[in-house]
PDB file of N, CA and C in Angstrom:
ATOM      1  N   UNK A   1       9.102 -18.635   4.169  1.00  0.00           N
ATOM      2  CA  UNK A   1       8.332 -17.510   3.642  1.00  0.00           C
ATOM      3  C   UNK A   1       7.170 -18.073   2.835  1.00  0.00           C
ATOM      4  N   UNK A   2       6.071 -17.988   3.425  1.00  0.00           N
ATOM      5  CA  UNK A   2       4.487 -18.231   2.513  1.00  0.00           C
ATOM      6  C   UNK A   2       5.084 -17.621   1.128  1.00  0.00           C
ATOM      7  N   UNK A   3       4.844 -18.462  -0.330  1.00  0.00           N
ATOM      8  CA  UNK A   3       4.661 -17.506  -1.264  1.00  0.00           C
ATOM      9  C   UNK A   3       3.230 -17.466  -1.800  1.00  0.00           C
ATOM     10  N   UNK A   4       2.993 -16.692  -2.612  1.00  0.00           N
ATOM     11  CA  UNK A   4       1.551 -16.397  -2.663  1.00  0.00           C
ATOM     12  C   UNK A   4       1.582 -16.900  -4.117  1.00  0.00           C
ATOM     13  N   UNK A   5       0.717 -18.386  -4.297  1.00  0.00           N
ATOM     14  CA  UNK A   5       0.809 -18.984  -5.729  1.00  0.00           C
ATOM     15  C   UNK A   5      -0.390 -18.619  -6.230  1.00  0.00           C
ATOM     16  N   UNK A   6      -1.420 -18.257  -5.854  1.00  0.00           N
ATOM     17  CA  UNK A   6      -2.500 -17.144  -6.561  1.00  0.00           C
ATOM     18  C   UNK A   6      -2.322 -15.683  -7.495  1.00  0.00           C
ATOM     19  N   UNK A   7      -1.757 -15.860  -8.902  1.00  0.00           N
ATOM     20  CA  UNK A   7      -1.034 -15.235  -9.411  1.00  0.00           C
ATOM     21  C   UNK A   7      -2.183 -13.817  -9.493  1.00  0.00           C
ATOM     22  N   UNK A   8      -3.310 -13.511  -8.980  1.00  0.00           N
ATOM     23  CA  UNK A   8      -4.407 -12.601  -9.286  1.00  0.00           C
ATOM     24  C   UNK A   8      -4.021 -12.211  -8.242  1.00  0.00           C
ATOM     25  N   UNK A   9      -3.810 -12.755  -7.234  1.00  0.00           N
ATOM     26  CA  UNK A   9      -3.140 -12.219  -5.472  1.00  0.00           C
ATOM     27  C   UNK A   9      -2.275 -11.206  -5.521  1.00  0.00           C
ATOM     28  N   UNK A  10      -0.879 -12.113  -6.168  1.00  0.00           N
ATOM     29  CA  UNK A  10      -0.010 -11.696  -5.935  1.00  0.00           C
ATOM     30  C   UNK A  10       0.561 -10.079  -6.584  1.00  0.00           C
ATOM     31  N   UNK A  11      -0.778 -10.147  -8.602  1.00  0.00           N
ATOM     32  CA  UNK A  11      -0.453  -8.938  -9.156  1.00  0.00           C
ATOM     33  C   UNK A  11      -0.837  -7.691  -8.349  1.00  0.00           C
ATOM     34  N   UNK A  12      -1.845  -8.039  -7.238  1.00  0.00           N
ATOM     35  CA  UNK A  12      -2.391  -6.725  -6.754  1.00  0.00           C
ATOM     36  C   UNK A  12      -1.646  -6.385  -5.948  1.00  0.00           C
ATOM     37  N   UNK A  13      -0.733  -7.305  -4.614  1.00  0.00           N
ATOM     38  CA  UNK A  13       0.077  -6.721  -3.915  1.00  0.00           C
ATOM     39  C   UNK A  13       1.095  -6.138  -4.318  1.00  0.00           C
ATOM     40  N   UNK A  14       1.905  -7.028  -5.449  1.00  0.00           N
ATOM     41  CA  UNK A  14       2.718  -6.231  -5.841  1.00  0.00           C
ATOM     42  C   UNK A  14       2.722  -4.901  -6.772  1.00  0.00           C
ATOM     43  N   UNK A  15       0.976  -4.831  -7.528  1.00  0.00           N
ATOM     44  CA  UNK A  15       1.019  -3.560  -8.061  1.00  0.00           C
ATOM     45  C   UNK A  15       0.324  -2.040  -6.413  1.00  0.00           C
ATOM     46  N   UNK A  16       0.399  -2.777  -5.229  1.00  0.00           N
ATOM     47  CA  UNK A  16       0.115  -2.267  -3.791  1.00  0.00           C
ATOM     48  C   UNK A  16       1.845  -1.530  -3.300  1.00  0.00           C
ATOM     49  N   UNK A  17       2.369  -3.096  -3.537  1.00  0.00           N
ATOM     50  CA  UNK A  17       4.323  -2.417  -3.274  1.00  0.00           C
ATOM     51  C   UNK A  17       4.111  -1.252  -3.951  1.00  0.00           C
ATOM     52  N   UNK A  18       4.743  -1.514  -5.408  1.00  0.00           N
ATOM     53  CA  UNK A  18       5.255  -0.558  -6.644  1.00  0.00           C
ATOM     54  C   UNK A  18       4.585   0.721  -6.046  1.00  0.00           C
ATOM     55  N   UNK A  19       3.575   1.271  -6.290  1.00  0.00           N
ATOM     56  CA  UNK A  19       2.330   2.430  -5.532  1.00  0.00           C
ATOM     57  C   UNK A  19       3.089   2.826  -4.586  1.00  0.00           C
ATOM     58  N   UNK A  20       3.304   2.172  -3.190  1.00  0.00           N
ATOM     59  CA  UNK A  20       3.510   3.032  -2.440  1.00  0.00           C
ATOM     60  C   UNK A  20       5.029   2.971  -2.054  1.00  0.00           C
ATOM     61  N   UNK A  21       5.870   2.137  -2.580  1.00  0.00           N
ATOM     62  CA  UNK A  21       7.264   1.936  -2.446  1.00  0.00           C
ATOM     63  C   UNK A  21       8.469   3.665  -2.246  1.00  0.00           C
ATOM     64  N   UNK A  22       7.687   4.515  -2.939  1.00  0.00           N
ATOM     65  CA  UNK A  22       8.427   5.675  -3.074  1.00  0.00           C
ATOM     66  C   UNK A  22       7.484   6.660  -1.864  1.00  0.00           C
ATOM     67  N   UNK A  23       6.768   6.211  -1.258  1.00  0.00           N
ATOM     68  CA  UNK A  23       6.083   7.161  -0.418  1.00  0.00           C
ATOM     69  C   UNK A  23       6.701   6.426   0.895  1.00  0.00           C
ATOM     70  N   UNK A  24       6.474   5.292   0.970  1.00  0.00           N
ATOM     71  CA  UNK A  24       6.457   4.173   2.709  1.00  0.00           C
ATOM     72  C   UNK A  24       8.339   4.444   2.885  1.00  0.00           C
ATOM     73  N   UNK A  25       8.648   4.972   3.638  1.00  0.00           N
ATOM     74  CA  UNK A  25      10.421   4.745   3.498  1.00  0.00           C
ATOM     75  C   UNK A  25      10.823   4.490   4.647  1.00  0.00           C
ATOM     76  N   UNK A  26      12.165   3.778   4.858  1.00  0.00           N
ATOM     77  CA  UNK A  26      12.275   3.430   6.323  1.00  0.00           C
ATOM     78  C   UNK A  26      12.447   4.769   7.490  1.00  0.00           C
ATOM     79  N   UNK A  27      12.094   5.486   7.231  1.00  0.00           N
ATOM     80  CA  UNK A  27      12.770   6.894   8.111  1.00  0.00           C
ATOM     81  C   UNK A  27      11.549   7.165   9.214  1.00  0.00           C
ATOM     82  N   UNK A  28      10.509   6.151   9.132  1.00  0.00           N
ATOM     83  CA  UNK A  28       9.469   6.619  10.268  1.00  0.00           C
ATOM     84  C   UNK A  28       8.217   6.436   9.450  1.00  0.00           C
ATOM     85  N   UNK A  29       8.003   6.410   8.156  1.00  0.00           N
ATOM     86  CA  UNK A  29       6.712   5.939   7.112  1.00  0.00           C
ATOM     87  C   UNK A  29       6.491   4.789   7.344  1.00  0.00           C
ATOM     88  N   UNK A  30       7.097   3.824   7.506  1.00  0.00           N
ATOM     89  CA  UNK A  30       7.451   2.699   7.091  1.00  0.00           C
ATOM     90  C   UNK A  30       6.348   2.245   8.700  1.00  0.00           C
ATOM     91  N   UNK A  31       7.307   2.800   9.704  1.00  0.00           N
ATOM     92  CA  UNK A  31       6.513   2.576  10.796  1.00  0.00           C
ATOM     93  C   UNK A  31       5.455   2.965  11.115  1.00  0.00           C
ATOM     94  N   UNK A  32       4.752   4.236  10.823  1.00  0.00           N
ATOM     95  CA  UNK A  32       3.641   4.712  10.397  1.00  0.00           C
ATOM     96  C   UNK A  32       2.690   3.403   9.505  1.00  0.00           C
ATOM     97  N   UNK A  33       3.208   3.439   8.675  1.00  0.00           N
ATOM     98  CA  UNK A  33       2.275   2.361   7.489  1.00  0.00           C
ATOM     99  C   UNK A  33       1.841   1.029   8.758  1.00  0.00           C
ATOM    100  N   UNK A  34       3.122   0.193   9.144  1.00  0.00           N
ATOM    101  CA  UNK A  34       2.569  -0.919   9.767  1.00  0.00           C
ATOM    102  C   UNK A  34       1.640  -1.230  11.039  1.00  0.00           C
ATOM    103  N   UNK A  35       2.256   0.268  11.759  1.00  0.00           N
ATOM    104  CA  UNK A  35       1.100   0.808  12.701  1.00  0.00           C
ATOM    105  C   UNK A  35      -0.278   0.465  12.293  1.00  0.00           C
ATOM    106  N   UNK A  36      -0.034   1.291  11.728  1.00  0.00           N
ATOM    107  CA  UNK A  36      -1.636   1.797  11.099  1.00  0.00           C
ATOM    108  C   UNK A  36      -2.368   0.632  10.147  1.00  0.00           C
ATOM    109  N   UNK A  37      -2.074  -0.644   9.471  1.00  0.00           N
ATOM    110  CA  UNK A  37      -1.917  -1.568   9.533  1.00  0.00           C
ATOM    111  C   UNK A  37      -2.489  -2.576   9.968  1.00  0.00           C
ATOM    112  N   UNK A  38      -1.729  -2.596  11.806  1.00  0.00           N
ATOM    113  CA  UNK A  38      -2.119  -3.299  12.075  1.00  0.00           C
ATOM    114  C   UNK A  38      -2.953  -2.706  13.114  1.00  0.00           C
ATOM    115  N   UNK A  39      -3.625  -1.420  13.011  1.00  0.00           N
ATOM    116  CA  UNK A  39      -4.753  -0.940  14.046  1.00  0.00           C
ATOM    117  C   UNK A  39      -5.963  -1.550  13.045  1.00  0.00           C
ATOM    118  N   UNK A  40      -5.872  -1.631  11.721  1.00  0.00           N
ATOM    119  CA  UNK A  40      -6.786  -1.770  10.934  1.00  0.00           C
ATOM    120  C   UNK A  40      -7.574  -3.480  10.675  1.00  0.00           C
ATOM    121  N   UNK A  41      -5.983  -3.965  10.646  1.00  0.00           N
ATOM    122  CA  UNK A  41      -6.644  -5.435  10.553  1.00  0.00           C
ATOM    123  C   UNK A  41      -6.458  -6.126  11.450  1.00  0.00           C
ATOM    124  N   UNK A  42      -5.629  -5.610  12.739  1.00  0.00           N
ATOM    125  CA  UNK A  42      -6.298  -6.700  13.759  1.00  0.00           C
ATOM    126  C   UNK A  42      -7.017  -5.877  15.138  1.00  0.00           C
ATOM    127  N   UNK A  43      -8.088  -6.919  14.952  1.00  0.00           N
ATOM    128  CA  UNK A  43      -9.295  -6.927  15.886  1.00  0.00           C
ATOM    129  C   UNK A  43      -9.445  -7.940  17.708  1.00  0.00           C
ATOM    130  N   UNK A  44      -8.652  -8.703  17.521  1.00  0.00           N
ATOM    131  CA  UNK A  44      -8.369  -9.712  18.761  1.00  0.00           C
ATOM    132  C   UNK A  44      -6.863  -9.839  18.994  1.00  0.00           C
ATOM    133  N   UNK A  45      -6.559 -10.533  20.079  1.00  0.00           N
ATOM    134  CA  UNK A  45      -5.082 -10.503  20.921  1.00  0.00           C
ATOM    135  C   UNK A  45      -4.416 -11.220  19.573  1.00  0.00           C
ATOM    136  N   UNK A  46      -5.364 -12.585  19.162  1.00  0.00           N
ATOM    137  CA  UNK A  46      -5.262 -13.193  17.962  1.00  0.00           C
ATOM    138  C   UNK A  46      -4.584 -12.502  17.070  1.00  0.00           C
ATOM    139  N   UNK A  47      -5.290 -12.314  16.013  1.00  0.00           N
ATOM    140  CA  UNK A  47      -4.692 -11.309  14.942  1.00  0.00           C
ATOM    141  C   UNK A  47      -3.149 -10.672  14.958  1.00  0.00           C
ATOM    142  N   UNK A  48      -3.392  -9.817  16.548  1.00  0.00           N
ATOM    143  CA  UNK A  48      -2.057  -9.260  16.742  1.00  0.00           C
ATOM    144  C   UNK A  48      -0.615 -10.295  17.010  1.00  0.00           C
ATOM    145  N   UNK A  49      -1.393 -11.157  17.405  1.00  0.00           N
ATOM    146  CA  UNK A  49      -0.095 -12.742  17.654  1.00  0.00           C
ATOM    147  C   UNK A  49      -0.060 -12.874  15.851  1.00  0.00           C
ATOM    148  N   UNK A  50      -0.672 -13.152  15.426  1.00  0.00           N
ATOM    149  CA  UNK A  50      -0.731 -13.691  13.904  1.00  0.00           C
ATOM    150  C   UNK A  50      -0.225 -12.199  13.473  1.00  0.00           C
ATOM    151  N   UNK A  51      -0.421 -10.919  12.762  1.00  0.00           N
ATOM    152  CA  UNK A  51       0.158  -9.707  12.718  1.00  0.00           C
ATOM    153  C   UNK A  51       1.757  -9.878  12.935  1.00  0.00           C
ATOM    154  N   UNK A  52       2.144 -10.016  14.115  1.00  0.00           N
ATOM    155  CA  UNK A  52       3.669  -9.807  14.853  1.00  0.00           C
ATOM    156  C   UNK A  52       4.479 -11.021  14.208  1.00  0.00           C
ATOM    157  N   UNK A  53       3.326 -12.173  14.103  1.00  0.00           N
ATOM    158  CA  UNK A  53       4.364 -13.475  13.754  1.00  0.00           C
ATOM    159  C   UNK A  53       4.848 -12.969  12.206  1.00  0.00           C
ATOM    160  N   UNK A  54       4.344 -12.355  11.665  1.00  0.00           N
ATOM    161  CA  UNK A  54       4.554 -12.210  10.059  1.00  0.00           C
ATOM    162  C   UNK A  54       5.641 -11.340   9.989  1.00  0.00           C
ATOM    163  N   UNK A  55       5.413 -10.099  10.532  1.00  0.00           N
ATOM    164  CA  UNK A  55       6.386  -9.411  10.368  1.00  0.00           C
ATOM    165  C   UNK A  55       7.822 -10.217  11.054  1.00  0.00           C
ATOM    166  N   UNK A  56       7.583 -10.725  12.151  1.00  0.00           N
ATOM    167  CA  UNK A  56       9.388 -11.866  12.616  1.00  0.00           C
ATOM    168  C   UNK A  56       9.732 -12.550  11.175  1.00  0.00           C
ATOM    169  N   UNK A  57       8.327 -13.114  10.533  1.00  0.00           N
ATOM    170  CA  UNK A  57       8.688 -14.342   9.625  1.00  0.00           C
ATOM    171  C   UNK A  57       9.325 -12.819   8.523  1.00  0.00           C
ATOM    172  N   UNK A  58       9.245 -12.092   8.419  1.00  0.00           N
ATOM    173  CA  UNK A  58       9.705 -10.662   7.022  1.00  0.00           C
ATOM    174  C   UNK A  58      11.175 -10.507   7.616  1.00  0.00           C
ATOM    175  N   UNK A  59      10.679 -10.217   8.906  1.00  0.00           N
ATOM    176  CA  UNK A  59      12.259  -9.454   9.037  1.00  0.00           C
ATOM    177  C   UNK A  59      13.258 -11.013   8.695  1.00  0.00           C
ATOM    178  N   UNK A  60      13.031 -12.169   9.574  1.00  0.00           N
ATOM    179  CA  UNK A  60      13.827 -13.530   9.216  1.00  0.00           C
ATOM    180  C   UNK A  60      14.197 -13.802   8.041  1.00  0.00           C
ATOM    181  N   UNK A  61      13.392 -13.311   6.758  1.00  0.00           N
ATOM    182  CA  UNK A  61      13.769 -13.645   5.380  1.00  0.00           C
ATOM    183  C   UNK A  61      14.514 -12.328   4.821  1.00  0.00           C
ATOM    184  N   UNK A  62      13.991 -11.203   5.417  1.00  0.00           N
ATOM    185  CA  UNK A  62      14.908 -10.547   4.665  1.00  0.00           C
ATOM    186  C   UNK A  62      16.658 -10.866   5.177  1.00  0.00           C
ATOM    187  N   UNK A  63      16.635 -11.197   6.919  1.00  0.00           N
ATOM    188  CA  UNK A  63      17.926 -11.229   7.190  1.00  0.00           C
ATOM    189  C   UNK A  63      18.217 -12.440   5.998  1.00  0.00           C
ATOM    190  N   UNK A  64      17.999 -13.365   5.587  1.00  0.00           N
ATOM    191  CA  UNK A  64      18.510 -15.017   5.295  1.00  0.00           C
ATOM    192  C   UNK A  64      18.781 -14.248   3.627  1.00  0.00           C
ATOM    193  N   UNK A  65      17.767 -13.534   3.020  1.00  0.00           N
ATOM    194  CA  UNK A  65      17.921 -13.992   1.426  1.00  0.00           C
ATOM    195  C   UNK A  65      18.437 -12.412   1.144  1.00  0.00           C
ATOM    196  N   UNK A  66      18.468 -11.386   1.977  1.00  0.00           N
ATOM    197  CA  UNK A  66      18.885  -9.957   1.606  1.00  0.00           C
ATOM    198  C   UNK A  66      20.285  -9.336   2.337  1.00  0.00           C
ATOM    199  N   UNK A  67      20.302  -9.907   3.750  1.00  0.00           N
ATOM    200  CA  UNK A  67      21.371  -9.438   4.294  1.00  0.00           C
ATOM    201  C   UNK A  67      22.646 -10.187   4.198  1.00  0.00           C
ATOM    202  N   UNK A  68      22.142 -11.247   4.517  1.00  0.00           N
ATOM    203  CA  UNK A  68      23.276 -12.783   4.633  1.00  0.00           C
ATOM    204  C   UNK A  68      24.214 -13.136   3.715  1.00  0.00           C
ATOM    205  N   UNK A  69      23.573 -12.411   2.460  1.00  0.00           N
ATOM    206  CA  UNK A  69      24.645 -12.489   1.261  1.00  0.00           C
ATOM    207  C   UNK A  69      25.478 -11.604   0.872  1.00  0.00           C
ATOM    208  N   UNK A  70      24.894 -10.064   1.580  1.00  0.00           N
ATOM    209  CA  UNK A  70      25.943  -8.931   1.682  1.00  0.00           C
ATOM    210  C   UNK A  70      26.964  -9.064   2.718  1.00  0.00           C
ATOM    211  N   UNK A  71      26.399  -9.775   3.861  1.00  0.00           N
ATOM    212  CA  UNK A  71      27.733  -9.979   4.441  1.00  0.00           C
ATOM    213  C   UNK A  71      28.885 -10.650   4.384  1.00  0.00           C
ATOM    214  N   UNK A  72      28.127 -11.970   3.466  1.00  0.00           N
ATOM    215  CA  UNK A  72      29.270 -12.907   2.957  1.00  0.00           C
ATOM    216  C   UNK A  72      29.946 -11.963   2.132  1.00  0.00           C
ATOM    217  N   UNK A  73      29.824 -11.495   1.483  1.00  0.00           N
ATOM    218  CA  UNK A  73      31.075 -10.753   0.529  1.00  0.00           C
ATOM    219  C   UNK A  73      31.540  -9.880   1.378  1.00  0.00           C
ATOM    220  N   UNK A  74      31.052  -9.434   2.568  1.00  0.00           N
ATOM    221  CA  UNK A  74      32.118  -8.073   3.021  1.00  0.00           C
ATOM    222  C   UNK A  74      32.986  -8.736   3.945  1.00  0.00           C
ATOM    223  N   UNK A  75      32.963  -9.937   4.578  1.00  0.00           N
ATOM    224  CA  UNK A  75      33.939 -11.009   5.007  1.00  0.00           C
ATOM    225  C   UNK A  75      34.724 -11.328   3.907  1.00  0.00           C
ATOM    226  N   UNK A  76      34.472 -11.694   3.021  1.00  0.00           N
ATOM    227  CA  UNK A  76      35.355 -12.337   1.417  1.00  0.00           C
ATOM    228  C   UNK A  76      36.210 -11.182   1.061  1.00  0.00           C
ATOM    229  N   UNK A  77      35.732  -9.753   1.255  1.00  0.00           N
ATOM    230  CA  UNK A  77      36.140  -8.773   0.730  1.00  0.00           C
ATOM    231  C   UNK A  77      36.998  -8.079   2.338  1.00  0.00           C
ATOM    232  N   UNK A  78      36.400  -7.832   3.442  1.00  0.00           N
ATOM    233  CA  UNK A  78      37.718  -7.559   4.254  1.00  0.00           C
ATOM    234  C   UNK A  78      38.272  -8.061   5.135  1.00  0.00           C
ATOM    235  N   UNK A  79      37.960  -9.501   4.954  1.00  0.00           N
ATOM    236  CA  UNK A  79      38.460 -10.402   6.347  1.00  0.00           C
ATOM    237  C   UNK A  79      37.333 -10.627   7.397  1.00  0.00           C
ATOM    238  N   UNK A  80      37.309 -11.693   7.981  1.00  0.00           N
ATOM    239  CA  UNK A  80      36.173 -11.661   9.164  1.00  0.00           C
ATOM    240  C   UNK A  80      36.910 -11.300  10.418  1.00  0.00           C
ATOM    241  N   UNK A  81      36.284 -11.393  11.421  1.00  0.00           N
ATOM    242  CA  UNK A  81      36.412 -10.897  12.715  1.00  0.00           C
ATOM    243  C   UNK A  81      37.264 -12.058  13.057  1.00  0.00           C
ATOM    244  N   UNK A  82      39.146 -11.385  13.411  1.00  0.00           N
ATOM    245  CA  UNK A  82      39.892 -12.059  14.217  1.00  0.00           C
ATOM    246  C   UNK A  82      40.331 -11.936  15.396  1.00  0.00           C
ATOM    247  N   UNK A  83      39.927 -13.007  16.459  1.00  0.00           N
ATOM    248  CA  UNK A  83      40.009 -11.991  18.123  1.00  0.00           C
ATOM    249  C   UNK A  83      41.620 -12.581  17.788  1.00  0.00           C
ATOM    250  N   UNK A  84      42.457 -12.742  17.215  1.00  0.00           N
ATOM    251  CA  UNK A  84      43.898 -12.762  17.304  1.00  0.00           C
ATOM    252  C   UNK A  84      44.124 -11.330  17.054  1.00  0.00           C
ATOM    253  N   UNK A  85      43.261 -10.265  16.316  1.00  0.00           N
ATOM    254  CA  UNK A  85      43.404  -9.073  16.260  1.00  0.00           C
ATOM    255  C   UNK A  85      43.715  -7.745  17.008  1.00  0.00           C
ATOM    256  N   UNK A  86      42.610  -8.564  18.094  1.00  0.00           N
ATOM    257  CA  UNK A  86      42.100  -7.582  19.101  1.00  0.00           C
ATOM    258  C   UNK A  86      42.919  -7.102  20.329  1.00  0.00           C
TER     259      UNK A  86
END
């Protein structure tokens, strides 16, 4: 995950999150927003290769540093998958 060490960068995106965090929601906004997005900032096949790679590289980190650790506890907490079960 690029982090953004330009701390003047980073206050505006994240005062960009905070703003629209309660409007963008995953229910179809969300997809709306990136749409629209990426009709705006990309202009060549380019862009849209560079565009798509970012969002893989978002969704990849959220799975690694947001999901990956909820699942470890719900294995810890109800057992993992035993095909001796099944």
């Amino acid at each position: 995950m690029p982090y953004i060490k330009n701390k003047k960068q980073r206050k505006v995106i994240n005062r960009i999150i905070k703003l629209f965090a309660h409007e963008i929601t995953p229910n179809g906004n969300l997809n709306y927003f990136l749409f629209g997005l990426s009709k705006k900032y990309c202009l060549s096949y380019e862009d849209y290769k560079t565009f798509i790679g970012e969002l893989e590289c978002a969704k990849a980190e959220i799975i690694r540093r947001q999901l990956s650790p909820y699942e470890d506890e719900k294995i810890k907490k109800n057992g993992d998958v035993n095909i001796d079960d099944l």
